[in-house]
C-alpha atoms as a PDB file:
ATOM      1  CA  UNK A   1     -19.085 -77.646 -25.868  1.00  0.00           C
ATOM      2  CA  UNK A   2     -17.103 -77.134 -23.046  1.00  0.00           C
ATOM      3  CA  UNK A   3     -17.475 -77.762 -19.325  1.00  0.00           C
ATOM      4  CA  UNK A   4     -17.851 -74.945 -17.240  1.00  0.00           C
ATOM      5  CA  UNK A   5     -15.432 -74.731 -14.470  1.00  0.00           C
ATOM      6  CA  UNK A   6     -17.139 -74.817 -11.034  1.00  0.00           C
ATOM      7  CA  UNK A   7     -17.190 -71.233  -9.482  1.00  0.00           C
ATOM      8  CA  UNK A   8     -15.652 -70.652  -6.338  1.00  0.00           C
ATOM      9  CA  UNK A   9     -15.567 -67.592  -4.626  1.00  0.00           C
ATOM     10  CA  UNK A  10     -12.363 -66.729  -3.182  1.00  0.00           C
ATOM     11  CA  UNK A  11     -12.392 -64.869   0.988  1.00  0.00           C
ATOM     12  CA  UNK A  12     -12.660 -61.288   0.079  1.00  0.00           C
ATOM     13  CA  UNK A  13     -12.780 -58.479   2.756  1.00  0.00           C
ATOM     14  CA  UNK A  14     -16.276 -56.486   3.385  1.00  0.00           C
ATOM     15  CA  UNK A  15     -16.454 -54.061   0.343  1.00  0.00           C
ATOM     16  CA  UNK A  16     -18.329 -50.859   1.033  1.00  0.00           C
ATOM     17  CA  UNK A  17     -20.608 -49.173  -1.821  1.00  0.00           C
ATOM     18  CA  UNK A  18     -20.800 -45.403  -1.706  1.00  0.00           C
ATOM     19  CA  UNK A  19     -22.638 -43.746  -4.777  1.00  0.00           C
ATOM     20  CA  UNK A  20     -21.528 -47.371  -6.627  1.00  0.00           C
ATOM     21  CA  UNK A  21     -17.880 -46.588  -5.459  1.00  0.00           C
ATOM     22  CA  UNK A  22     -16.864 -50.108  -5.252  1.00  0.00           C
ATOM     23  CA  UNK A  23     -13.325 -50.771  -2.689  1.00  0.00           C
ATOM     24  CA  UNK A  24     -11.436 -53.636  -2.400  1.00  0.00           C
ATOM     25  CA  UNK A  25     -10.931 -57.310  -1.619  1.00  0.00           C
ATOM     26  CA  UNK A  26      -7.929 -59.390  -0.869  1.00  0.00           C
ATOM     27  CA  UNK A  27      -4.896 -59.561  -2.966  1.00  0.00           C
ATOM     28  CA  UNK A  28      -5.135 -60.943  -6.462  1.00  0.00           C
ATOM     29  CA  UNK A  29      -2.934 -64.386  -6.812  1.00  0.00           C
ATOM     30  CA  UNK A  30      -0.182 -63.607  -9.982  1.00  0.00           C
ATOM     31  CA  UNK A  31      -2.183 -63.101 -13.280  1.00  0.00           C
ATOM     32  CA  UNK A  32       0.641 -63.833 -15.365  1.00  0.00           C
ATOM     33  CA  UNK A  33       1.914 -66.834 -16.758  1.00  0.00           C
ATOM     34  CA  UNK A  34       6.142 -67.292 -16.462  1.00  0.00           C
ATOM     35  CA  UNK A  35       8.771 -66.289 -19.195  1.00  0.00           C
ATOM     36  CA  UNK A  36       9.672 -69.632 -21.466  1.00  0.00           C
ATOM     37  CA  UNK A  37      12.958 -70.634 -21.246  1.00  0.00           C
ATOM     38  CA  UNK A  38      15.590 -70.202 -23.321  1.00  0.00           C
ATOM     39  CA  UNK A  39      18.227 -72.092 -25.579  1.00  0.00           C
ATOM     40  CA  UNK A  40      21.343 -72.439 -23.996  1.00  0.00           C
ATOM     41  CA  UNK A  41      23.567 -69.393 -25.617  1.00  0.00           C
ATOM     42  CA  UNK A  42      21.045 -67.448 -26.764  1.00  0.00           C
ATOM     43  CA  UNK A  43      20.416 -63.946 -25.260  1.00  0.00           C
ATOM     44  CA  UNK A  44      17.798 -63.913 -22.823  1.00  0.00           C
ATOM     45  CA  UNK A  45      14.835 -61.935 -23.328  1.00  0.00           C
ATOM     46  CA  UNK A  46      13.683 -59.298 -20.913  1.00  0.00           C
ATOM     47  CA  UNK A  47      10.815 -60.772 -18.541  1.00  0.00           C
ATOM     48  CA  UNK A  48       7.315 -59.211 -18.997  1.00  0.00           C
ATOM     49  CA  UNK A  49       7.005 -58.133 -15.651  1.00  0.00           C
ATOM     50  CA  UNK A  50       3.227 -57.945 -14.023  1.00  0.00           C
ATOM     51  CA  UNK A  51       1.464 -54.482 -14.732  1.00  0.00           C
ATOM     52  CA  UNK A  52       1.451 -52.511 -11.733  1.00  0.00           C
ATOM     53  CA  UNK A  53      -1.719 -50.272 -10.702  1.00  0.00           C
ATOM     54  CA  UNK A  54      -1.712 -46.858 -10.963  1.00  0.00           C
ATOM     55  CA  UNK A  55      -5.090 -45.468  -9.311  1.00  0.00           C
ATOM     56  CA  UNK A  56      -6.529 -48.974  -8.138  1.00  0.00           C
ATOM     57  CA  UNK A  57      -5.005 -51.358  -5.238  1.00  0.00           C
ATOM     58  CA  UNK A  58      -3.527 -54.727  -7.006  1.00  0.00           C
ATOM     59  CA  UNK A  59      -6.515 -56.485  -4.130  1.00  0.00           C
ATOM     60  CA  UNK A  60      -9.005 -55.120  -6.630  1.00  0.00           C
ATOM     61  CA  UNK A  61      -7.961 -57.978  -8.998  1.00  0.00           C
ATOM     62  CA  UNK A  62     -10.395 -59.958  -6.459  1.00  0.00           C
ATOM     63  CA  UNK A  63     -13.101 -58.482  -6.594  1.00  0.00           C
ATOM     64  CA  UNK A  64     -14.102 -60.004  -9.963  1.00  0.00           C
ATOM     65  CA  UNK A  65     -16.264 -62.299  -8.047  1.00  0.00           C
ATOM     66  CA  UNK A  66     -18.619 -59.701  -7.439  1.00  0.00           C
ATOM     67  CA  UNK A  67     -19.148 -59.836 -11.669  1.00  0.00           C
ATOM     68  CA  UNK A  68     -22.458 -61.492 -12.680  1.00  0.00           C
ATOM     69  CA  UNK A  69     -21.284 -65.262 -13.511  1.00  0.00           C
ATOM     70  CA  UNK A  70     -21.735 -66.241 -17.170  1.00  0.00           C
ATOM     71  CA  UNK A  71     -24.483 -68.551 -18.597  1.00  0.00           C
ATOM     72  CA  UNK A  72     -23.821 -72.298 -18.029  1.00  0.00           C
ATOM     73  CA  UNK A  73     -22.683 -73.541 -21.413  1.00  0.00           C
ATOM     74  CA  UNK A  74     -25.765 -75.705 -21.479  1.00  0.00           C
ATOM     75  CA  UNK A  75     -28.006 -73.050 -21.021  1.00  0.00           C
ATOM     76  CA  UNK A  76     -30.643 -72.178 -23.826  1.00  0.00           C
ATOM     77  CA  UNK A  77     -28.718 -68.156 -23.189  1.00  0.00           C
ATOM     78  CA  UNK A  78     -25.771 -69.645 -24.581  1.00  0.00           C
ATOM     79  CA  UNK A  79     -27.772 -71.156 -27.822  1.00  0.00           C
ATOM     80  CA  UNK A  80     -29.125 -68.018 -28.203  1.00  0.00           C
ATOM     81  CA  UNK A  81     -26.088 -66.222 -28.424  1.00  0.00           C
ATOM     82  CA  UNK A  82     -24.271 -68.775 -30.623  1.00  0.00           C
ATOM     83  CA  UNK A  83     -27.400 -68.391 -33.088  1.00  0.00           C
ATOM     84  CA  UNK A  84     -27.742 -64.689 -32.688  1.00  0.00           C
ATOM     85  CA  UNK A  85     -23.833 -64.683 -33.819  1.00  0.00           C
ATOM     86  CA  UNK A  86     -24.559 -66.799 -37.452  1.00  0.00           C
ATOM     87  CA  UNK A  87     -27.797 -64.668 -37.976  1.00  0.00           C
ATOM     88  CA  UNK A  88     -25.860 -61.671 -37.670  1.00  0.00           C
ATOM     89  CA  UNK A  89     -22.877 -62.835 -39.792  1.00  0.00           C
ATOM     90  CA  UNK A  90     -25.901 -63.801 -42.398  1.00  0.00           C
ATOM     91  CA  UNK A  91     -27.515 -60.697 -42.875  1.00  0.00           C
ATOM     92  CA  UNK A  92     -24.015 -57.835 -41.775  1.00  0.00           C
ATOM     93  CA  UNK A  93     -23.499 -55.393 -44.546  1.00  0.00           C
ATOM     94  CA  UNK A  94     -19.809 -55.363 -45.508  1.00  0.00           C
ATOM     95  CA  UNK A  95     -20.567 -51.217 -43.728  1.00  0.00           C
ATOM     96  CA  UNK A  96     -21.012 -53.550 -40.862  1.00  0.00           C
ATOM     97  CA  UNK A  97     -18.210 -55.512 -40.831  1.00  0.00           C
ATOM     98  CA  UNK A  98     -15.981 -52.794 -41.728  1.00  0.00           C
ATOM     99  CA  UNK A  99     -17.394 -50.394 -38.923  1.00  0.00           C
ATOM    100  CA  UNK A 100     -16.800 -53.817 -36.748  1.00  0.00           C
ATOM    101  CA  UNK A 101     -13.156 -54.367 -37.566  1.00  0.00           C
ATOM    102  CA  UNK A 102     -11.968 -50.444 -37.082  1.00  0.00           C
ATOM    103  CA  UNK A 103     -13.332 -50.884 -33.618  1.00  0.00           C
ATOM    104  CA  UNK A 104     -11.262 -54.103 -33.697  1.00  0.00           C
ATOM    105  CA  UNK A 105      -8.158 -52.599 -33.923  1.00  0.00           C
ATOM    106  CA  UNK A 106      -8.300 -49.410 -32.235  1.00  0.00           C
ATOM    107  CA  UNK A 107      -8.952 -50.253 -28.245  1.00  0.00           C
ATOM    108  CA  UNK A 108      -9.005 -47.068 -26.440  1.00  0.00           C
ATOM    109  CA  UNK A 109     -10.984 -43.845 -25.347  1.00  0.00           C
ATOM    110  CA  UNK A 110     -10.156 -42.142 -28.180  1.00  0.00           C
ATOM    111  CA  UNK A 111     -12.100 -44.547 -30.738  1.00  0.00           C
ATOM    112  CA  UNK A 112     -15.118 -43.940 -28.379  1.00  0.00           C
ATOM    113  CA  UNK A 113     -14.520 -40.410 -28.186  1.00  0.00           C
ATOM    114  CA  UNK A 114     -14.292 -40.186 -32.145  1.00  0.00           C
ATOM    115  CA  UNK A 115     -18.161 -38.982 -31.752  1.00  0.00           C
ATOM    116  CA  UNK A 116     -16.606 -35.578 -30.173  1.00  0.00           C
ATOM    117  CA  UNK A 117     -14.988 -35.051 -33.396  1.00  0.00           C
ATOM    118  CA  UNK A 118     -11.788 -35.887 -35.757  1.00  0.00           C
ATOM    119  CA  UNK A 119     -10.171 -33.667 -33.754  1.00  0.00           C
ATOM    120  CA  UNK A 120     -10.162 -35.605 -30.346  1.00  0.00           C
ATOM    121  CA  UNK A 121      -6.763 -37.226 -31.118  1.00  0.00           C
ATOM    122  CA  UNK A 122      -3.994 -38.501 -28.277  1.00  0.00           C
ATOM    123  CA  UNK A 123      -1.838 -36.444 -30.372  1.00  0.00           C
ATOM    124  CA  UNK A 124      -3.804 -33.068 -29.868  1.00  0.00           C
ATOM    125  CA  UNK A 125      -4.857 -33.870 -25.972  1.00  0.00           C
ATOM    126  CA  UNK A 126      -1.808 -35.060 -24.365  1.00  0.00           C
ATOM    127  CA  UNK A 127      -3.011 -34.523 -20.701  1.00  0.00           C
ATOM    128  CA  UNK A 128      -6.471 -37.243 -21.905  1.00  0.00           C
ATOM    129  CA  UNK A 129      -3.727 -39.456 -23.502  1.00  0.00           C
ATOM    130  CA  UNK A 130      -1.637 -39.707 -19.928  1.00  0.00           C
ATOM    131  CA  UNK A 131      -5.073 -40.070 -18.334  1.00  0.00           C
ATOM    132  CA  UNK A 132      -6.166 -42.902 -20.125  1.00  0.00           C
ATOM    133  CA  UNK A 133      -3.072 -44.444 -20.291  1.00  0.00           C
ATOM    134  CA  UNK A 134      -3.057 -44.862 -16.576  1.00  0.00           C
ATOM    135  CA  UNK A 135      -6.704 -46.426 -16.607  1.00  0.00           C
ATOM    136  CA  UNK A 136      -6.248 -48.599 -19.592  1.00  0.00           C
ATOM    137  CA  UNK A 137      -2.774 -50.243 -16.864  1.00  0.00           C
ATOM    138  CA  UNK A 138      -5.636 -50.496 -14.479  1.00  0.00           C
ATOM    139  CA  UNK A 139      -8.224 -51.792 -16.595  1.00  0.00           C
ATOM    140  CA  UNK A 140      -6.292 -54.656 -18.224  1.00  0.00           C
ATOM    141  CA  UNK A 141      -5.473 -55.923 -14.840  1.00  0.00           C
ATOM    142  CA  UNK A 142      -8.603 -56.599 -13.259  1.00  0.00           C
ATOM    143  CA  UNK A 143     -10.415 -57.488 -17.191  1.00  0.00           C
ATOM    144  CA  UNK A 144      -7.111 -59.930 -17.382  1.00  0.00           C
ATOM    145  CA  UNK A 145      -8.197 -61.392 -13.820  1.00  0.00           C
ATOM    146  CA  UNK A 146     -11.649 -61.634 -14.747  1.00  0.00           C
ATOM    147  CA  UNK A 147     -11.054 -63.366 -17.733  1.00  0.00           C
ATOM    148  CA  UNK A 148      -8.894 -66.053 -15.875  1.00  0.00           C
ATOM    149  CA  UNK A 149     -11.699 -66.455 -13.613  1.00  0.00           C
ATOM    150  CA  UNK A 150     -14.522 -67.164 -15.431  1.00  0.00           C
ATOM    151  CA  UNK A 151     -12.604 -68.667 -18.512  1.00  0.00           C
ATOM    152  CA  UNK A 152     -15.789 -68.557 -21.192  1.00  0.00           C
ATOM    153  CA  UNK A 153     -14.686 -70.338 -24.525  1.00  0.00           C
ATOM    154  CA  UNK A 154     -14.675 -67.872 -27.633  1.00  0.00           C
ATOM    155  CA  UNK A 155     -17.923 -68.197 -29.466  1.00  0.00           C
ATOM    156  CA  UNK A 156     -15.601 -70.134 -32.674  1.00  0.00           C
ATOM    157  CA  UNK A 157     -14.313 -72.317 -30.202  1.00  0.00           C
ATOM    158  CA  UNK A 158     -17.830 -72.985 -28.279  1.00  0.00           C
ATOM    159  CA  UNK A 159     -19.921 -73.387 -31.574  1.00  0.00           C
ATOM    160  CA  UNK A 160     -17.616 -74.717 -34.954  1.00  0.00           C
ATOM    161  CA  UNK A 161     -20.055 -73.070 -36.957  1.00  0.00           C
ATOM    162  CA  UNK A 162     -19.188 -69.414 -36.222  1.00  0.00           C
ATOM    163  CA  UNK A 163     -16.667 -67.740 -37.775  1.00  0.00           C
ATOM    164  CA  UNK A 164     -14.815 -64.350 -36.746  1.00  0.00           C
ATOM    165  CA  UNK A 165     -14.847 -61.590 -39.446  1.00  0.00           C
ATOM    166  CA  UNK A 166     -12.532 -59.704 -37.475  1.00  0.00           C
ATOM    167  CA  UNK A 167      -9.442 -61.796 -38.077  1.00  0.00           C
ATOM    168  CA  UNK A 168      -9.692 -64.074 -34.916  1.00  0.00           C
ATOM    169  CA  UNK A 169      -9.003 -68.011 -35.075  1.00  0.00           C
ATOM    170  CA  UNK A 170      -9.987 -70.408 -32.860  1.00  0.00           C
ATOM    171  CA  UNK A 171      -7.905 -72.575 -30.263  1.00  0.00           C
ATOM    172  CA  UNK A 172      -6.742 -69.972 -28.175  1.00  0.00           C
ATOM    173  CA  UNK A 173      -7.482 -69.023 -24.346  1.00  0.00           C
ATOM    174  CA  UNK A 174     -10.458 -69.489 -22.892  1.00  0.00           C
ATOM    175  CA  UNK A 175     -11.389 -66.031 -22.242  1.00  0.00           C
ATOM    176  CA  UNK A 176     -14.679 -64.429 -23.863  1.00  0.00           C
ATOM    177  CA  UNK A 177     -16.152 -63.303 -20.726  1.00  0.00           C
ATOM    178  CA  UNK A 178     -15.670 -59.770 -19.995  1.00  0.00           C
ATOM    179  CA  UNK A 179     -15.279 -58.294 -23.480  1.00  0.00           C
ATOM    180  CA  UNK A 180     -12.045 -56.776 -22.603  1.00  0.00           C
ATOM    181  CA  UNK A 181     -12.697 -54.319 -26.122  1.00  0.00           C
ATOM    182  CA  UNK A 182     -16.733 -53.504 -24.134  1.00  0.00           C
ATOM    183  CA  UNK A 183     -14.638 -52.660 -20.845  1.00  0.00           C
ATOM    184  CA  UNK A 184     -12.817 -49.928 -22.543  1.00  0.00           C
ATOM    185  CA  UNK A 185     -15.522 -48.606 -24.019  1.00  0.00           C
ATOM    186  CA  UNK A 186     -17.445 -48.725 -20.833  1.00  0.00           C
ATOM    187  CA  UNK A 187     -14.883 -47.029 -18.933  1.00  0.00           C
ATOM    188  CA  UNK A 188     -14.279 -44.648 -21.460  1.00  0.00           C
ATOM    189  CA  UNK A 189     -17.978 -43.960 -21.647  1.00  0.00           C
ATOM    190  CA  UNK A 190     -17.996 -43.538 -17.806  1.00  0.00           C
ATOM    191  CA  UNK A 191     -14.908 -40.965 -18.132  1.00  0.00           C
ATOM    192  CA  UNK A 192     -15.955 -39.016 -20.896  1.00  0.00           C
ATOM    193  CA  UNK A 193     -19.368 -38.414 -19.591  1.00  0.00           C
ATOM    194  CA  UNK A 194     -17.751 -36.844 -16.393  1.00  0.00           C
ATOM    195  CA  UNK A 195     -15.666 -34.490 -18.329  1.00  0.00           C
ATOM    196  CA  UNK A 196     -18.481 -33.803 -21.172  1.00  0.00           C
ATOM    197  CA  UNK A 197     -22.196 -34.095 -19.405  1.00  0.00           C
ATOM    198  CA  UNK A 198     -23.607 -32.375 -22.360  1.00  0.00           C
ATOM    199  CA  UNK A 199     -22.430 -35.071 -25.168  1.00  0.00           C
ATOM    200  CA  UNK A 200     -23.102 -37.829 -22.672  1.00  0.00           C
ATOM    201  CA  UNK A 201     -26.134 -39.454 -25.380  1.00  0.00           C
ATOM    202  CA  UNK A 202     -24.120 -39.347 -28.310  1.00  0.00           C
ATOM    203  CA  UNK A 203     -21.215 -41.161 -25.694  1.00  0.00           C
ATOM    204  CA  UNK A 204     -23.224 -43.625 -24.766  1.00  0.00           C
ATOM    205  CA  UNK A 205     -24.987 -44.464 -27.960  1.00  0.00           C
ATOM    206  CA  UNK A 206     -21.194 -44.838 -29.361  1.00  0.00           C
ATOM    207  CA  UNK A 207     -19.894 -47.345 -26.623  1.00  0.00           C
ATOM    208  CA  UNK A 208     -23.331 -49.792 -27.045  1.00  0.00           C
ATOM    209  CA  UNK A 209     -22.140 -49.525 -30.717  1.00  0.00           C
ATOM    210  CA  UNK A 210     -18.768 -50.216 -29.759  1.00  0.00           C
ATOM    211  CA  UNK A 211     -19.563 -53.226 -27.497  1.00  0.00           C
ATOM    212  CA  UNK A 212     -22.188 -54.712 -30.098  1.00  0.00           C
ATOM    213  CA  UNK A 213     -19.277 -55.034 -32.694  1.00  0.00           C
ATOM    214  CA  UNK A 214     -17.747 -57.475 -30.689  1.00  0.00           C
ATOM    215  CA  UNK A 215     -20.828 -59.543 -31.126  1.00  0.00           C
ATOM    216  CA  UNK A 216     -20.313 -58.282 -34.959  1.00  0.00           C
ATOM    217  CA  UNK A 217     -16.969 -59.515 -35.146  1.00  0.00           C
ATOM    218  CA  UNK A 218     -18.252 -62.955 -33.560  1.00  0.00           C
ATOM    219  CA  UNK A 219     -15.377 -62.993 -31.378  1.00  0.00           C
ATOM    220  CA  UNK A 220     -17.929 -62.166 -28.197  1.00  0.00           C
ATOM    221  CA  UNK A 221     -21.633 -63.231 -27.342  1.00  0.00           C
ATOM    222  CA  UNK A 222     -24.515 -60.427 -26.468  1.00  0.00           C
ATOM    223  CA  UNK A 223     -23.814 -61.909 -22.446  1.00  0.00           C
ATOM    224  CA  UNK A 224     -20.386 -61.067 -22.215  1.00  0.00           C
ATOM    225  CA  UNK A 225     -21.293 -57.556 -22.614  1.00  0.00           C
ATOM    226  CA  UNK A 226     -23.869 -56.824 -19.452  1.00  0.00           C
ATOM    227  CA  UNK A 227     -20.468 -58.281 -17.556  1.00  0.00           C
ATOM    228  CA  UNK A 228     -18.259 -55.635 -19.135  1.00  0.00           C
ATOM    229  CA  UNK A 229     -20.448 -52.509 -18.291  1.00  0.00           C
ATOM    230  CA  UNK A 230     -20.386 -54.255 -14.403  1.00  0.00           C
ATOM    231  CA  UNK A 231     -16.519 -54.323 -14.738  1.00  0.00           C
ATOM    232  CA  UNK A 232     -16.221 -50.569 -15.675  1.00  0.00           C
ATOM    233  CA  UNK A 233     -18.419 -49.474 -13.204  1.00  0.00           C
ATOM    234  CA  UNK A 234     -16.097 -51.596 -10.631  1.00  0.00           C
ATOM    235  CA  UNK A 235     -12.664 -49.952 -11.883  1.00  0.00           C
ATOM    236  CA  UNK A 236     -14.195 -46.590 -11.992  1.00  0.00           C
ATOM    237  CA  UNK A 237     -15.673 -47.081  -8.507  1.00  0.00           C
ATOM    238  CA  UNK A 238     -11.983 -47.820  -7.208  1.00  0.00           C
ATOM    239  CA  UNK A 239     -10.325 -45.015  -9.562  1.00  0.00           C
ATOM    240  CA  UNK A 240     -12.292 -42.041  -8.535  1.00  0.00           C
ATOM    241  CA  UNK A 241     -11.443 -41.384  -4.981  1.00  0.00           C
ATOM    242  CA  UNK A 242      -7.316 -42.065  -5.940  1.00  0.00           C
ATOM    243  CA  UNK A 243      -5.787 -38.261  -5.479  1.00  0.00           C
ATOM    244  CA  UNK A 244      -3.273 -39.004  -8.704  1.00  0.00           C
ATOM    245  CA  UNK A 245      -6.502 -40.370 -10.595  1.00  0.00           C
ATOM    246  CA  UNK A 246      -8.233 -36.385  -9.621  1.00  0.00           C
ATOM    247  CA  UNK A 247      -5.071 -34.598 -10.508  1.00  0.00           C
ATOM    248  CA  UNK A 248      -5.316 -36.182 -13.652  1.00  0.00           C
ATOM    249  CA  UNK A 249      -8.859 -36.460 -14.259  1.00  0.00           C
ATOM    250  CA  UNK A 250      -8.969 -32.591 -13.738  1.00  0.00           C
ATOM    251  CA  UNK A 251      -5.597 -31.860 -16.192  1.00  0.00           C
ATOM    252  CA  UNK A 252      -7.822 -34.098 -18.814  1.00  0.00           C
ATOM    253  CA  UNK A 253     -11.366 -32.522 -18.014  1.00  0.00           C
ATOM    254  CA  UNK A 254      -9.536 -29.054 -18.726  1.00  0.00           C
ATOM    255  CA  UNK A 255      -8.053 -29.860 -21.441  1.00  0.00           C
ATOM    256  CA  UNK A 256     -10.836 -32.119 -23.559  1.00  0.00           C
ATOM    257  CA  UNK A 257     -13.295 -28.828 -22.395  1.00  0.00           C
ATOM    258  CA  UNK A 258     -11.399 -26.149 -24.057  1.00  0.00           C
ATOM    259  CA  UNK A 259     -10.936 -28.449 -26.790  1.00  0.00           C
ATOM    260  CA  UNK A 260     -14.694 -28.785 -27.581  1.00  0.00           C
ATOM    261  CA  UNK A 261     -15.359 -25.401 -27.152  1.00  0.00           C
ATOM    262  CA  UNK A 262     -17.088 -25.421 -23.919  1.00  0.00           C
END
């Protein structure tokens, strides 16, 4: 197992919580690791510059403090997890695994919003693609932050015994905890349900699903979820009262509406 490292929070400015609109705190140190160098003679490749937000302030990087810390490694919540991971790998259907591997591969809205029908493609809403687009920039930021923070071993890396059956291998970062894949499905959930109210069961049912197949995969535990549903609610919070995020949010709401019929 791996120590925790100890958590510090970091000065953040007074945030204000209006109808769980969450603002901002101070401004996020770089998330992002330098380019490696090169050979001499070769042609350099183009830097990877930093993301930079579209509806949310770059401060809001910060505010991943505010995230309900992750089980100490020693704790009996972390055994449970580990063990819940092998049981489930013991008894999935290869259904299961399957179901747990599309989900996998296809991070976005538009695998959550499969429940609305085949139909719901980026291809045939354009005006939801741009929209999500723009919040999956602003998502990966702050989940990228968060993850840095908190740096939660993988469960394959915490317990030797489990396994991903989604194609994962262990020795890489240090950064279970939020489920980036449960964040997009959160936020999606959270979006969808504005622009749909009347599906908003069968969208909700679809991103616990969603979330669960990370614990399916074994490449999350069942507490790294609770944290992603907290980190959608954050970026939302900070999205919503953006006047680009409402001009868009209304193209998309128009759009996915007439699509459905409604």
């Amino acid at each position: 197992m791996f120590p925790r490292p100890p958590f510090s929070y970091t000065l953040m400015s007074t945030l204000r919580l209006t109808r769980n609109t969450i603002l901002f705190g101070f401004f996020a140190a770089s998330l992002f690791g330098q380019s490696p160098a090169i050979a001499p003679a070769a042609k350099a490749p183009a830097a990877k510059a930093p993301k930079t937000p579209v509806f949310i302030s770059p401060a809001l990087a910060d505010a991943v403090v505010m995230i309900t810390p992750p089980p100490a490694l020693t704790s009996k919540t972390m055994t449970r997890d580990a063990a819940e991971i092998i049981a489930i790998h013991r008894s999935a259907t290869p259904l299961e695994i399957e179901n747990a591997n599309w989900d996998n591969q296809h991070e976005d809205l538009f695998a959550i919003a499969k429940v609305l029908g085949n139909n719901f493609t980026k291809e045939s809403l354009p005006a939801t693609a741009k929209l999500w687009a723009d919040m999956d920039n602003d998502q990966s930021i702050f989940v990228s932050a968060a993850k840095k923070f908190f740096q939660e071993p993988r469960p394959y890396d915490f317990d030797p015994n489990i396994k991903s059956v989604c194609g994962s291998n262990p020795g890489g970062a240090k950064n279970s905890y939020p489920s980036g894949h449960g964040t997009v499905g959160y936020l999606s959930t959270l979006v969808l349900v504005m622009m749909v109210p009347e599906k908003a069961e069968a969208i909700r049912a679809r991103a616990d699903q969603y979330a669960h197949n990370r614990v399916v995969c074994g490449d999350h535990y069942a507490s790294d979820l609770p944290a992603s549903k907290e980190s959608a609610q954050i970026i939302i919070g900070a999205m919503i009262g953006n006047p680009k995020f409402q001009q868009e949010f209304a193209a998309a709401k128009a759009e996915v509406r007439k699509a459905l019929g409604l």
